[in-house]
C-alpha atoms as a PDB file:
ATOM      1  CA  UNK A   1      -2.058 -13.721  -0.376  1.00  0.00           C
ATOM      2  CA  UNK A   2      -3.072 -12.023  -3.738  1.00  0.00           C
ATOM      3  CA  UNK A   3      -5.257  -9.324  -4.310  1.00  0.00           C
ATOM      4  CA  UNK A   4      -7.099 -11.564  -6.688  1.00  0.00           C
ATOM      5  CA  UNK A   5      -7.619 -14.450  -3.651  1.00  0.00           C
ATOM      6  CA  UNK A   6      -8.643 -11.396  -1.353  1.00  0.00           C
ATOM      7  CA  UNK A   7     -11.163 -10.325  -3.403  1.00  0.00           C
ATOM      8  CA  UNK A   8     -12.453 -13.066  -5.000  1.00  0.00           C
ATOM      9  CA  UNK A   9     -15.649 -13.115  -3.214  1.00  0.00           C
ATOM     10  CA  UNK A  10     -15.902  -9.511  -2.752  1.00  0.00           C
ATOM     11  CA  UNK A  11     -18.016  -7.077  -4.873  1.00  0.00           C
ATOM     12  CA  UNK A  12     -17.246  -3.353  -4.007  1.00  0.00           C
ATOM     13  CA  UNK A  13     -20.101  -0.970  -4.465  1.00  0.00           C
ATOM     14  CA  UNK A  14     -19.160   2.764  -5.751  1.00  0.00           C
ATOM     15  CA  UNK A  15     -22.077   3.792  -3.954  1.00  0.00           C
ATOM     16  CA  UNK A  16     -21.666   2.160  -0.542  1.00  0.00           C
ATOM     17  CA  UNK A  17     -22.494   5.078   2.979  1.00  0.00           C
ATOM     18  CA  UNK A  18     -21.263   4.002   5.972  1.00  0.00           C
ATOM     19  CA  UNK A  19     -18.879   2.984   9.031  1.00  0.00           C
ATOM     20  CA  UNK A  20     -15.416   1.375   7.078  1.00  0.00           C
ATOM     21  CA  UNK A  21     -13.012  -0.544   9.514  1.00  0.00           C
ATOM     22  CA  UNK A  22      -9.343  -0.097   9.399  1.00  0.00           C
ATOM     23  CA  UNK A  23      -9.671  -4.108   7.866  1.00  0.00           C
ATOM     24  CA  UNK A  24     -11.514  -2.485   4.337  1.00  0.00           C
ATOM     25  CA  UNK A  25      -8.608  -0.907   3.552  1.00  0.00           C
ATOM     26  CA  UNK A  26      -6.469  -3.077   1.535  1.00  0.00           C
ATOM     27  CA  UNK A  27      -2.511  -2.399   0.883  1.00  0.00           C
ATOM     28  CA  UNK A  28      -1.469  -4.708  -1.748  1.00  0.00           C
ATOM     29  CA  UNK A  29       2.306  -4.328  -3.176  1.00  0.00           C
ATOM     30  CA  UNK A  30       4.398  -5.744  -6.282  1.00  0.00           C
ATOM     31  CA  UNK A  31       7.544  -6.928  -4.511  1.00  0.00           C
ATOM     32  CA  UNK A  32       8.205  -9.011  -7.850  1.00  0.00           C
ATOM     33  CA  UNK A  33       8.521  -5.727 -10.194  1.00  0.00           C
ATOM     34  CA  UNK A  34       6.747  -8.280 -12.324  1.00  0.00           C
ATOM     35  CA  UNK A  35       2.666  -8.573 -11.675  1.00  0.00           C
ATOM     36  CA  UNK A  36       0.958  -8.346 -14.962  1.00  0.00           C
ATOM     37  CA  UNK A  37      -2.021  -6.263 -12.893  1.00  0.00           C
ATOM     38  CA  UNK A  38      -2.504  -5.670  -9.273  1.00  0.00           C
ATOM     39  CA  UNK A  39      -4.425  -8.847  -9.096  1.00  0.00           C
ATOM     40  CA  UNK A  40      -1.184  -9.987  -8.689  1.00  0.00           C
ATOM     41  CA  UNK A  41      -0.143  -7.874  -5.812  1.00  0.00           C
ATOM     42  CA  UNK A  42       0.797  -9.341  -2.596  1.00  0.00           C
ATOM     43  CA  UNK A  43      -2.079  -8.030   0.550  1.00  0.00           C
ATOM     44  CA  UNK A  44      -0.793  -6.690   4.072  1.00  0.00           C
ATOM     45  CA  UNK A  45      -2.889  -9.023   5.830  1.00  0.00           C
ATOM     46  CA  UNK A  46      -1.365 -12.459   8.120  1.00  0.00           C
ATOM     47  CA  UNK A  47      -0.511 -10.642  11.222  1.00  0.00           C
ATOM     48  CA  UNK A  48      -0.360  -7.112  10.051  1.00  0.00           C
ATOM     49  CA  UNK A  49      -1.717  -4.783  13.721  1.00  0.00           C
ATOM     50  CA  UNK A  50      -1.248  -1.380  11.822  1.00  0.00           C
ATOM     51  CA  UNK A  51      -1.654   0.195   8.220  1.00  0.00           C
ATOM     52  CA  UNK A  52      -1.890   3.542   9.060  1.00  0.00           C
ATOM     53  CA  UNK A  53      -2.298   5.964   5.589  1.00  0.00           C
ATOM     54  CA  UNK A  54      -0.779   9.388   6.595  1.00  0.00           C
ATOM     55  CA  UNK A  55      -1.282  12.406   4.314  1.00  0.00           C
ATOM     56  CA  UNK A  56       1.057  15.106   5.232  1.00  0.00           C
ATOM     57  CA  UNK A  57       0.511  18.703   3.181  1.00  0.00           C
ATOM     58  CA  UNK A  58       3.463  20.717   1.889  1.00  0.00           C
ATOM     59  CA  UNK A  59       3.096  24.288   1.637  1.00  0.00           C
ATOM     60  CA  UNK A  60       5.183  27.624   1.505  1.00  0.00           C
ATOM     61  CA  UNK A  61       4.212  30.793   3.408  1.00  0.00           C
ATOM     62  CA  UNK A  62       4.783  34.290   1.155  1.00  0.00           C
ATOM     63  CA  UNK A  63       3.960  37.431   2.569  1.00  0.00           C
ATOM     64  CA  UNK A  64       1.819  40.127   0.333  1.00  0.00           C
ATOM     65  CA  UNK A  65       1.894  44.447   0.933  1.00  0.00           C
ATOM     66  CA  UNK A  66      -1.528  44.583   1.837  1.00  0.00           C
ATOM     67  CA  UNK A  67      -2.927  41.258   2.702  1.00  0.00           C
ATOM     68  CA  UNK A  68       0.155  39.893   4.971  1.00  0.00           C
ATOM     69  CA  UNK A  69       1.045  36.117   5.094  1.00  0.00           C
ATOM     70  CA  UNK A  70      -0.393  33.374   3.049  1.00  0.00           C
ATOM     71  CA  UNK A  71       0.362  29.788   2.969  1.00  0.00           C
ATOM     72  CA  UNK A  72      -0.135  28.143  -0.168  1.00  0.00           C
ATOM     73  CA  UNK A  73      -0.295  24.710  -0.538  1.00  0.00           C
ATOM     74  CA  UNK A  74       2.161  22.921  -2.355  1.00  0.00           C
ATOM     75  CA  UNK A  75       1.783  19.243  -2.558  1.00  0.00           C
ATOM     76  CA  UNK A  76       1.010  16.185  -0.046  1.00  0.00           C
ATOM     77  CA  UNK A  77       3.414  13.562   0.566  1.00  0.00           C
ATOM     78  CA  UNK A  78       1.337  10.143   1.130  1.00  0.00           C
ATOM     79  CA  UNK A  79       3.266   7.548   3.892  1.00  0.00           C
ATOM     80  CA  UNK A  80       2.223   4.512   5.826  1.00  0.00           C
ATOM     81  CA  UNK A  81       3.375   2.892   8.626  1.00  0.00           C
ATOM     82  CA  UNK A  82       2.976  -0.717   8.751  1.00  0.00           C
ATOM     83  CA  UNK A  83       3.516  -3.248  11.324  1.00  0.00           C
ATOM     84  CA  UNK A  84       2.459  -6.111  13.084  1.00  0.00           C
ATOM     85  CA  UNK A  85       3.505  -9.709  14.583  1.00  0.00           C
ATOM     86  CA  UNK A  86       6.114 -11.899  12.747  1.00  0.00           C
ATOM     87  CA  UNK A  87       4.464 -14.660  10.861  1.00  0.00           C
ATOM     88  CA  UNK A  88       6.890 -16.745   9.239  1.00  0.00           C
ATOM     89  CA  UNK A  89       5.733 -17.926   5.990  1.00  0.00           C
ATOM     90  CA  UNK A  90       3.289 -15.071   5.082  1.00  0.00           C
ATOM     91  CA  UNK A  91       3.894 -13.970   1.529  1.00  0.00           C
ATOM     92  CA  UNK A  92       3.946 -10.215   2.282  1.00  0.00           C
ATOM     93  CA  UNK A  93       5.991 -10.344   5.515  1.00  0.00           C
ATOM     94  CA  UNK A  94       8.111 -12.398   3.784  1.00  0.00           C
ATOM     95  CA  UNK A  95       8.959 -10.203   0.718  1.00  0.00           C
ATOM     96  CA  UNK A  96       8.989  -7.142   2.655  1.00  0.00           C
ATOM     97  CA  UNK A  97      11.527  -8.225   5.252  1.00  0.00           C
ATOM     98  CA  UNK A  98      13.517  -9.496   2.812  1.00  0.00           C
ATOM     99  CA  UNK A  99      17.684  -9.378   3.062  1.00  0.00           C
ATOM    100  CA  UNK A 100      17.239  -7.358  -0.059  1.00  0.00           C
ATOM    101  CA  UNK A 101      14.783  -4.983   0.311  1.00  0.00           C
ATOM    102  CA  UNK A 102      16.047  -4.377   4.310  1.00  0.00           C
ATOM    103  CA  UNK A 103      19.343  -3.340   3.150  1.00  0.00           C
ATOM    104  CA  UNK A 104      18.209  -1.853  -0.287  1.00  0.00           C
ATOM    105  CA  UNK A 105      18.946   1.698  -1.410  1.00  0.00           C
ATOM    106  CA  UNK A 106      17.473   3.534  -4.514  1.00  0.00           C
ATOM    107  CA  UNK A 107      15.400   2.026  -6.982  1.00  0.00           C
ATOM    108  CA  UNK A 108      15.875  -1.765  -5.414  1.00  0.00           C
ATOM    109  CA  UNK A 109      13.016  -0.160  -2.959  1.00  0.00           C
ATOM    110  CA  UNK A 110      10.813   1.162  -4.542  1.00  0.00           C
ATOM    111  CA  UNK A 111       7.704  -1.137  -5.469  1.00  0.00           C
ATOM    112  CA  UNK A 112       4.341  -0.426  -7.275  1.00  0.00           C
ATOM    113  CA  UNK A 113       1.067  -0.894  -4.881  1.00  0.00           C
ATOM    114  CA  UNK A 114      -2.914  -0.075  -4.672  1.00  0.00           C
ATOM    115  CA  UNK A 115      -4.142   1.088  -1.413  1.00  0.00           C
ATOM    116  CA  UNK A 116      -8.256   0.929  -1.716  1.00  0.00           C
ATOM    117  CA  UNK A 117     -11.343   0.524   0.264  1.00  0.00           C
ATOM    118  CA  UNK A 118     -12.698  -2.986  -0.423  1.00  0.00           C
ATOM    119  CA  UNK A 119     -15.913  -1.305  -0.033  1.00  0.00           C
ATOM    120  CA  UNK A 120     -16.352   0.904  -2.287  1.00  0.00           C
ATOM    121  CA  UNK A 121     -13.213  -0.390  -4.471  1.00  0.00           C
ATOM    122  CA  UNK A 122     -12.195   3.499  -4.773  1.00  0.00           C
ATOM    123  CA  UNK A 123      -8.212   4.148  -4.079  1.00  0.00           C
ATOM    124  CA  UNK A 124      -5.014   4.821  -5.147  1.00  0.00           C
ATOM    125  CA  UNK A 125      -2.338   3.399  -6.912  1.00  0.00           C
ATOM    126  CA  UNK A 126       1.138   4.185  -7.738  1.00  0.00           C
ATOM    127  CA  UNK A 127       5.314   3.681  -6.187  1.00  0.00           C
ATOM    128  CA  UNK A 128       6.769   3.734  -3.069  1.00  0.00           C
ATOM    129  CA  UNK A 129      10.284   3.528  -1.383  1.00  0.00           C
ATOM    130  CA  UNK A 130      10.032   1.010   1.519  1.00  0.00           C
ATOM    131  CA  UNK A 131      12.085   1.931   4.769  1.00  0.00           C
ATOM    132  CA  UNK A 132      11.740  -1.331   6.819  1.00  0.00           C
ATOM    133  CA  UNK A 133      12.582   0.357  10.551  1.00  0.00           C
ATOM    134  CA  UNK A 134      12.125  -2.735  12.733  1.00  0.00           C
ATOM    135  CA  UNK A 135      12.563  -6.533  11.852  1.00  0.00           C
ATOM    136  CA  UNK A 136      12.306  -8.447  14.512  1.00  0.00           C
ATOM    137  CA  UNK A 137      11.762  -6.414  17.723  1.00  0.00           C
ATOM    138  CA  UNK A 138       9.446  -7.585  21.541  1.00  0.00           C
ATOM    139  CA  UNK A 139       9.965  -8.346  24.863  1.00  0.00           C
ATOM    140  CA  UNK A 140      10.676 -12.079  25.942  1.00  0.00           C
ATOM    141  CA  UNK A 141       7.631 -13.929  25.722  1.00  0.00           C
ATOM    142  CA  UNK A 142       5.569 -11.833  23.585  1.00  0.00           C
ATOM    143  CA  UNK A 143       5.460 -11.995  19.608  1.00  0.00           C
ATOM    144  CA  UNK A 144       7.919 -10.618  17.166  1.00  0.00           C
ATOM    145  CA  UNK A 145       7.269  -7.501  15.973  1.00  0.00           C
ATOM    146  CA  UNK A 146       8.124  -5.807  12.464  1.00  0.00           C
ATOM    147  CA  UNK A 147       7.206  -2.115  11.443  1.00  0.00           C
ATOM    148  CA  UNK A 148       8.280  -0.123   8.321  1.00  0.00           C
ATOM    149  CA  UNK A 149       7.402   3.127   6.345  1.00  0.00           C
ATOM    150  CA  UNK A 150       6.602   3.386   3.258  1.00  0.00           C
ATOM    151  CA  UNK A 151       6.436   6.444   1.309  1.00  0.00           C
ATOM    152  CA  UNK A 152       4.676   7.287  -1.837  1.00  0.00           C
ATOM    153  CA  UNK A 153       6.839   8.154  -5.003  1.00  0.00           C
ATOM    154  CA  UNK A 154       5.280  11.413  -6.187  1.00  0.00           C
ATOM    155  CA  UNK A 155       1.814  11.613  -6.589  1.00  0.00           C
ATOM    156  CA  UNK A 156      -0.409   8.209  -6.784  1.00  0.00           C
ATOM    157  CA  UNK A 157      -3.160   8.082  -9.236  1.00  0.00           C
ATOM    158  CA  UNK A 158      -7.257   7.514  -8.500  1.00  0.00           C
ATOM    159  CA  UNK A 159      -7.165   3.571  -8.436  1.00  0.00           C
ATOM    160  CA  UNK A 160     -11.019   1.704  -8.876  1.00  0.00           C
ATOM    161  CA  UNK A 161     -10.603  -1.824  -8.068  1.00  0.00           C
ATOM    162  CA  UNK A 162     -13.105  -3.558 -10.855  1.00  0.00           C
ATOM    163  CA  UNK A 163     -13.472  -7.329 -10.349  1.00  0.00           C
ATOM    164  CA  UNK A 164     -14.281  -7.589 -14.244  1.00  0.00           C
ATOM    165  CA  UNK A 165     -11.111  -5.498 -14.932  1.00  0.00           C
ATOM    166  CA  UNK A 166      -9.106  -7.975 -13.108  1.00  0.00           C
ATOM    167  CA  UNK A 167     -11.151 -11.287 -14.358  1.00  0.00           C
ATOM    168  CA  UNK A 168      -9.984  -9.440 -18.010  1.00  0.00           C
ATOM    169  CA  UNK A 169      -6.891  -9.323 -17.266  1.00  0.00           C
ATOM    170  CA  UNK A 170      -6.230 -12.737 -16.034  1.00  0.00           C
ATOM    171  CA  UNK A 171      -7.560 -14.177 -18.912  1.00  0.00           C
ATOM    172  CA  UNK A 172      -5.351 -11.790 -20.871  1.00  0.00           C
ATOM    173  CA  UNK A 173      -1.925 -12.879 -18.089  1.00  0.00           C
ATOM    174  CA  UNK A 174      -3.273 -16.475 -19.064  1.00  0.00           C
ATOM    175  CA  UNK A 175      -3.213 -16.600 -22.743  1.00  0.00           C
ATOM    176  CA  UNK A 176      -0.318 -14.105 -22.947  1.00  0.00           C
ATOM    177  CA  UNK A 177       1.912 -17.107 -21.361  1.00  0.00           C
ATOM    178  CA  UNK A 178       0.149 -19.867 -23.556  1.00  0.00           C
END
């Protein structure tokens, strides 16, 4: 599924307080290298179990005459692991357990995404190198299973999903290709 079909009855509010599931956040990934916006992304959705965001901090410890030992931080390193139950067919599934991008080293792995709450449409966008770790894993007679990491590309920008922004620039996609 697109972002655009995900969304396209959804209105985020800036301004929303309250409880937010794990099922508001939305993951949505350019496996194509071509979307003309994120409205074009492809959503962790059919079958996904996890999408776990992980923020891990960087720092370096120096030690000073007086004062002794300070850490510093020096930078965060976003990840998530994804996973879930093998559905055959699903767009996402499909793209990211791809021949391709399973055995794919450098730049063929590394893909553009937005990871947002559908809330509040506030978020993140920006690259990440996809490690898939598991692609087709379970005991007999239980479901498939899949997991991967994925692992943000320096550091990913504020993202603000805007349903006008991405009505704009459909219209824009559409008569672009007219």
């Amino acid at each position: 599924m697109k972002l655009s079909e995900l969304m396209k009855n959804v209105t985020p509010n800036p301004e929303f307080a309250g409880i937010v599931t794990a099922g508001d956040m939305v993951l949505a990934i350019d496996f194509s290298g071509e979307a003309a916006n994120p409205g074009d992304y492809i959503v962790a959705d059919e079958g996904v179990t996890e999408q776990t965001g992980t923020l891990e901090a960087t720092t370096a410890d120096s030690t000073y005459l007086r004062s002794g030992t300070s850490t510093t931080k020096t930078g965060t390193t976003r990840s998530f692991t994804v996973s879930g139950d093998r559905f055959a067919g699903d767009e996402f599934q499909d793209a990211l357990l791809d021949h391709k991008l399973k055995y794919g080293t450098g730049q063929s792995v590394i893909k553009k995404y937005v990871y947002f709450n559908m809330l509040t449409g506030k978020g993140e966008q920006g690259s990440m190198s996809i490690a898939v770790e598991d692609d087709n894993g379970g005991e007999a007679g239980s479901n498939a299973s899949w997991s991967a990491t994925l692992t943000a590309r320096g550091t990913p920008q504020e993202y603000t999903y805007s349903p006008a922004e991405m009505a704009s620039l459909a219209k824009a996609a559409t008569q672009k290709s007219s």
